[in-house]
Protein backbone atom coordinates (compact mmCIF):
# COMPACT_ATOMS: atom_id res chain seq x y z
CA UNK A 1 0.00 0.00 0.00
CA UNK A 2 1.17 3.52 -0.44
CA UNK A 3 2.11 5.93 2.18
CA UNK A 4 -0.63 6.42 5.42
CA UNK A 5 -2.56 9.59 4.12
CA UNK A 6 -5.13 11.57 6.39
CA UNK A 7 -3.11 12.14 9.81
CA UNK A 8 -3.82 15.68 10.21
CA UNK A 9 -6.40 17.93 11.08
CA UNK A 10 -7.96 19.12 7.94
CA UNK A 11 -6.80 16.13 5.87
CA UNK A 12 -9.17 14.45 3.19
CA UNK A 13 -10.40 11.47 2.75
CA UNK A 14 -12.64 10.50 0.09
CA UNK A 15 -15.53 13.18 0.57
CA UNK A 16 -14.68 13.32 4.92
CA UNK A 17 -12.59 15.98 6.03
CA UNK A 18 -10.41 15.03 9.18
CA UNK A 19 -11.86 17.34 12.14
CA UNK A 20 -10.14 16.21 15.47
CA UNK A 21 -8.56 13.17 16.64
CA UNK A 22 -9.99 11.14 19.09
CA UNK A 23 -7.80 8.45 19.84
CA UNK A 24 -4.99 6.65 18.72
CA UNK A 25 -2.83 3.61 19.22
CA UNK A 26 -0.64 0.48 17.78
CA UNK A 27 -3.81 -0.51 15.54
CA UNK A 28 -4.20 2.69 14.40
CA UNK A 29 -6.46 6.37 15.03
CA UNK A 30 -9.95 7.26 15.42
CA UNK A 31 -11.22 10.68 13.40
CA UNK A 32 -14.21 12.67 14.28
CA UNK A 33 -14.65 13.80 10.39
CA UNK A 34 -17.24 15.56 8.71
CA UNK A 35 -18.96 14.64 5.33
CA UNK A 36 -18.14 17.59 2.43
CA UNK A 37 -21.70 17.59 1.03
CA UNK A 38 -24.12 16.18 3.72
CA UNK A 39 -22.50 17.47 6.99
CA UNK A 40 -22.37 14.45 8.55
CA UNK A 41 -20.33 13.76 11.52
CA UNK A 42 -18.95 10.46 11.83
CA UNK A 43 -16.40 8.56 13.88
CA UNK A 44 -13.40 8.00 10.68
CA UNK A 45 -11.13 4.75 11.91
CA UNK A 46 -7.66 4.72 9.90
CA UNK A 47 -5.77 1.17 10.24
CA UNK A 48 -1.75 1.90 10.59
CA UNK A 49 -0.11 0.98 7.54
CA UNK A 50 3.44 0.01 8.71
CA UNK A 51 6.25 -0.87 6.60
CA UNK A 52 6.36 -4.48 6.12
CA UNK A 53 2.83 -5.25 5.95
CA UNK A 54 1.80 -6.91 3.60
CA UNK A 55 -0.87 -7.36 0.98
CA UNK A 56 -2.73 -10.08 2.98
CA UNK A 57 -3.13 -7.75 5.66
CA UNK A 58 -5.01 -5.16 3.32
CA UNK A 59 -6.87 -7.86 1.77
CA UNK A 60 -7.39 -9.31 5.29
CA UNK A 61 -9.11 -5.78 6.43
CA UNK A 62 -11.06 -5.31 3.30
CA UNK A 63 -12.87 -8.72 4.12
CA UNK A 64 -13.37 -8.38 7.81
CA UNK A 65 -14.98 -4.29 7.28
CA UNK A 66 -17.48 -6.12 4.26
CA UNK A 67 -18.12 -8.65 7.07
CA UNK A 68 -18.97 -6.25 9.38
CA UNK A 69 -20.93 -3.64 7.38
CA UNK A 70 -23.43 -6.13 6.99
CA UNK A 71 -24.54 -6.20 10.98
CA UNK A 72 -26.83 -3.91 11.70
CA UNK A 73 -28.41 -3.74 15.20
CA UNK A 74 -28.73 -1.76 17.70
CA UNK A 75 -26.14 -3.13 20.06
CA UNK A 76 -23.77 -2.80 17.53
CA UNK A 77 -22.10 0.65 16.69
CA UNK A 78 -23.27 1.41 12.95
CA UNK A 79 -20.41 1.39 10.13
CA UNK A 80 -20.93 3.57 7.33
CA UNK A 81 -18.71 3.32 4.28
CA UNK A 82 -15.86 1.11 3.49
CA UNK A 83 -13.40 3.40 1.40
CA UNK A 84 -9.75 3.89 -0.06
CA UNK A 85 -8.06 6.94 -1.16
CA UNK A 86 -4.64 7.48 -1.89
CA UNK A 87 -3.72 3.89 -0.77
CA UNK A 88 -5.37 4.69 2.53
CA UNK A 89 -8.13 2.40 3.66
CA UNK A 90 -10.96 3.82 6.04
CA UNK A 91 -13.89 3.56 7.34
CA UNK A 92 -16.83 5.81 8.62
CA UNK A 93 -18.67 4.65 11.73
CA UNK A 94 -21.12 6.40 13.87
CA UNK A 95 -19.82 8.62 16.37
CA UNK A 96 -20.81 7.69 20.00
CA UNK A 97 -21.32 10.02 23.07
CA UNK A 98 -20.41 7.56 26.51
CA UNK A 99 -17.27 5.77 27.21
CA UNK A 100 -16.07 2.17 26.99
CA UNK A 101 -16.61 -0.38 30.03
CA UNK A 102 -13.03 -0.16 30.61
CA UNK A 103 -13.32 3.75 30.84
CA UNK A 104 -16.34 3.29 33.48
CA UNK A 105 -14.85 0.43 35.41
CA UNK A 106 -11.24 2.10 36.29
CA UNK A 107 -11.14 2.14 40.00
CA UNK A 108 -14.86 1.21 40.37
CA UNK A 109 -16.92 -1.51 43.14
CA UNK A 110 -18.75 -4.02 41.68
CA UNK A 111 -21.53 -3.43 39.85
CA UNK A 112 -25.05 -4.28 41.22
CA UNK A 113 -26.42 -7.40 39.45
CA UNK A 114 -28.90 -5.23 38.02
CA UNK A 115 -26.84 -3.33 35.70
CA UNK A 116 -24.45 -6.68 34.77
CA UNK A 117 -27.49 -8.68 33.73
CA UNK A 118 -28.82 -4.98 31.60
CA UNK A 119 -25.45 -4.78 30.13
CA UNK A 120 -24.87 -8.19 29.29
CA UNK A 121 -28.44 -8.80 27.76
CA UNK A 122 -27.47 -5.60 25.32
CA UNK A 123 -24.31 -7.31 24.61
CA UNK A 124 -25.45 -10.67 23.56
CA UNK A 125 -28.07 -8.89 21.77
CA UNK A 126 -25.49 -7.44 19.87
CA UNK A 127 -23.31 -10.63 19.45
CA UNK A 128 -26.38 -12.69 18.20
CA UNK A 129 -27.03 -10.03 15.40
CA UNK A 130 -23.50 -10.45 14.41
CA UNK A 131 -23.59 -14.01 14.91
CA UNK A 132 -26.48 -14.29 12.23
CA UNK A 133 -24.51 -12.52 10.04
CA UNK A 134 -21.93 -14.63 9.61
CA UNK A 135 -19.14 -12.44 11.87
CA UNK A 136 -17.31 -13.64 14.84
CA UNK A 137 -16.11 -10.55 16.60
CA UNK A 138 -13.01 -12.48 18.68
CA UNK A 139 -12.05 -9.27 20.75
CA UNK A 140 -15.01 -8.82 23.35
CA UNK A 141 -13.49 -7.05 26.54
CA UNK A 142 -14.00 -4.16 28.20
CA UNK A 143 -12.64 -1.52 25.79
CA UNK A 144 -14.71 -2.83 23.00
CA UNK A 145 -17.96 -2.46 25.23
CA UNK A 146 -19.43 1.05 24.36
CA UNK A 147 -22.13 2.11 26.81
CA UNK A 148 -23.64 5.45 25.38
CA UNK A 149 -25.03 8.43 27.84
CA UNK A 150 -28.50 7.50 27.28
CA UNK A 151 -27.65 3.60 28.52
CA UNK A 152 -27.15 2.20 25.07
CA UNK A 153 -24.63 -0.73 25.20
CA UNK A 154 -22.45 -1.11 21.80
CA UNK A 155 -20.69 -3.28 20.67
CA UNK A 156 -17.42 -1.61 19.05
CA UNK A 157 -13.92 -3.13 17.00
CA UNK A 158 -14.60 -5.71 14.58
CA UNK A 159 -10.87 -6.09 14.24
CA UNK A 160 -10.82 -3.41 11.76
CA UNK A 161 -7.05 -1.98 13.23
CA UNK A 162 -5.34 -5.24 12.65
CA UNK A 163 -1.58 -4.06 13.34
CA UNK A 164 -0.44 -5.74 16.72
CA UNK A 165 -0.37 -4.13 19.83
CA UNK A 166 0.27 -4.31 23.76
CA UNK A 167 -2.81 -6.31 24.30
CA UNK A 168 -3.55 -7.78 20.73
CA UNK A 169 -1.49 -11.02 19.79
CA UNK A 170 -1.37 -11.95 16.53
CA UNK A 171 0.40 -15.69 14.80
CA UNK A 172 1.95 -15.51 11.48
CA UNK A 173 -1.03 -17.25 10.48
CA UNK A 174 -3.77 -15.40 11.98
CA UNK A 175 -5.65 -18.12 13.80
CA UNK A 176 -5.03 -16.55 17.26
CA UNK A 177 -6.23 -12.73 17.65
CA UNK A 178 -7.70 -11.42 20.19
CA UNK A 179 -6.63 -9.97 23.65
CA UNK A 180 -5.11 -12.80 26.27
CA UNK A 181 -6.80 -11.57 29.46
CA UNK A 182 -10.28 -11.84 27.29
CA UNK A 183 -9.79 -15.11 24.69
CA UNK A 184 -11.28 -18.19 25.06
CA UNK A 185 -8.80 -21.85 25.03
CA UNK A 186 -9.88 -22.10 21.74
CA UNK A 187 -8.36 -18.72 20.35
CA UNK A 188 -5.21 -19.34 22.41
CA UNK A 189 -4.63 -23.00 20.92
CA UNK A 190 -5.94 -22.63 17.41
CA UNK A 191 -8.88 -24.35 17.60
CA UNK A 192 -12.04 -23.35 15.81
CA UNK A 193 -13.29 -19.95 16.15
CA UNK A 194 -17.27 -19.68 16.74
CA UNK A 195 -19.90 -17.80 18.49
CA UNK A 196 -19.34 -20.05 21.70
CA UNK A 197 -15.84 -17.68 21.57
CA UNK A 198 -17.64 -14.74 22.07
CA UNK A 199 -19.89 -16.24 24.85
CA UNK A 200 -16.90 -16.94 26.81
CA UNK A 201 -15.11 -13.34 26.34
CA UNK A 202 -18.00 -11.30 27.28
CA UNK A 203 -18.67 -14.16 30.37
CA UNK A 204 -14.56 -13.09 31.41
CA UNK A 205 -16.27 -9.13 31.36
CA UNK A 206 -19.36 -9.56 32.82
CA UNK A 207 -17.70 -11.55 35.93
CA UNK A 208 -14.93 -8.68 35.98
CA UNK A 209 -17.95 -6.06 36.11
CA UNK A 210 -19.72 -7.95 38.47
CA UNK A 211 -16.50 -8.70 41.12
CA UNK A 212 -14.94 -5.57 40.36
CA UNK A 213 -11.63 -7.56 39.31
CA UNK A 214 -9.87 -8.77 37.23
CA UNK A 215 -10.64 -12.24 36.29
CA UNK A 216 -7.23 -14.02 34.65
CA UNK A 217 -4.57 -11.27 36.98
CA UNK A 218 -1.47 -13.38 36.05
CA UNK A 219 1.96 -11.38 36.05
CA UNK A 220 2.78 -12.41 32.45
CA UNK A 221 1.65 -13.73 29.12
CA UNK A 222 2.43 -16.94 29.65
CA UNK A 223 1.02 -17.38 33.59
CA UNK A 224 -2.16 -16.17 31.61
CA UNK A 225 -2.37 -18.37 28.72
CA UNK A 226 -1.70 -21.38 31.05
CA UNK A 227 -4.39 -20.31 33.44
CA UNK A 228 -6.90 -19.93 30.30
CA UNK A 229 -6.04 -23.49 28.48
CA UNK A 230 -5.08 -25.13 32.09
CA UNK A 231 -6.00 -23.64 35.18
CA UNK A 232 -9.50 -24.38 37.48
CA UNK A 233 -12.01 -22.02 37.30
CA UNK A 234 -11.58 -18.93 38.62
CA UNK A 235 -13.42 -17.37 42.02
CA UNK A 236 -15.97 -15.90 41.34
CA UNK A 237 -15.96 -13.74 44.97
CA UNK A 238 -18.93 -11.53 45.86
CA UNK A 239 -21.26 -12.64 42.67
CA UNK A 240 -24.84 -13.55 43.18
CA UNK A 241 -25.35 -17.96 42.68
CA UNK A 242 -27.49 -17.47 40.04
CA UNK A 243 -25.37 -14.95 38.23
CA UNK A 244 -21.98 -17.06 39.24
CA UNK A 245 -23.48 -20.65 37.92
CA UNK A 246 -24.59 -18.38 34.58
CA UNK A 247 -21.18 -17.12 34.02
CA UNK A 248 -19.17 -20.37 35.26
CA UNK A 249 -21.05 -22.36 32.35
CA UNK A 250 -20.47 -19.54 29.51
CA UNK A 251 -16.69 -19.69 31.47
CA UNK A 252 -16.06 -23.86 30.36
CA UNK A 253 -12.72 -24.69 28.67
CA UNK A 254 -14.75 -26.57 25.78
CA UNK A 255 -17.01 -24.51 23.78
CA UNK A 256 -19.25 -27.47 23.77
CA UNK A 257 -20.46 -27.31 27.40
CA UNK A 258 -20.71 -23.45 27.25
């Protein structure tokens, strides 16, 4: 791919003007931009394009945006236009007001049981509509999780940044990607990829919400990928039984008994 286009205030893209950045990282940066002829605002995501990548990768984006263009719910932040211009992919997304789970968790006591069932029912609402579409989102944790100021959950990232970062791992071959604290066994040891993945990611944040911890706290990568393939169950301190026994079955090792 050529150069990365459209990193500065005021850059184009395709008919969206670049208005303010509103985050960045190792998978890329997040736009607000503004359409040239209808006005409208939208949340503009622009993948990295390092040197080295390779075609695959581009191709590999391209794919996963058409998959996810097709879900449309609710649940699920809206995507808007697939594009390319000047060898820079993009793509236009509705902007959200709110902040992330991981945002409203920092420092937080559990939540009530109340508010993890209300988020978690939004969130597999969300999941099934992708589900039926045919997409797999394999990166459910708590920065994905978009809860809106009117109390709209949303389901955000379908993998669209695919350059690697701190908590996104990556094989050669692509069948592991996800975050570590967050994937099911399956993701870590290359097994098939399916819905029942998703169940047990957002299961890992809804416990995490509802014990106000972290679920898999290991010191290092590989304490944590043991304790996800290997390890017992883990404690599910201070959660309602009937909330507990819900999450400890979405939490099995094989997707089968999930």
């Amino acid at each position: 791919m050529a150069s990365q286009a459209g990193t500065s205030s005021g850059d184009r893209l395709g008919a969206w003007v670049l208005e303010a950045l509103l985050a960045s990282g190792g998978g890329g940066s997040v736009w607000r931009a503004r359409h040239l002829e209808r006005g409208e605002v939208v949340a503009l995501k622009i993948p990295n394009t390092e040197a080295g990548r390779s075609a695959s990768d581009a191709r590999a984006f391209l794919d996963e945006a058409r998959l996810a263009v097709r879900v449309s719910h609710r649940n699920v932040v809206k995507l808007l236009e697939l594009g390319q211009h000047d060898g820079t992919l993009f793509l236009a997304m509705e902007l959200l007001s709110g902040a992330t789970l991981a945002a409203l968790g920092r420092g937080r006591p559990p939540a009530p049981v109340e508010l993890v069932v209300a988020v978690g029912a939004q969130l597999l609402d969300g999941l099934t509509a992708a589900h039926q579409a045919g997409v797999v989102h394999r990166d459910v944790k708590p920065s994905n999780v978009f809860v809106t100021t009117d109390g709209v959950v949303k389901l955000i990232d379908f993998g669209i940044a695919t350059a690697s970062d701190t908590e996104r791992t990556r094989t050669r071959t692509g069948v592991f990607r996800g975050s570590l604290r967050y994937c099911a066994p399956e993701q870590v040891s290359g097994g098939a990829i399916g819905p029942r993945t998703d169940l047990f990611s957002t299961a890992v944040v809804l416990a995490e919400l509802a014990t106000g911890r972290v679920l898999f706290d290991q010191a290092n990568d590989a304490a944590i990928l043991g304790a996800v393939l290997f390890g017992p169950a883990p404690p599910l301190d201070g959660c309602p039984p009937a909330l507990a026994a819900v999450l400890r079955t979405a939490l099995e090792k094989d997707p089968e008994r999930r």
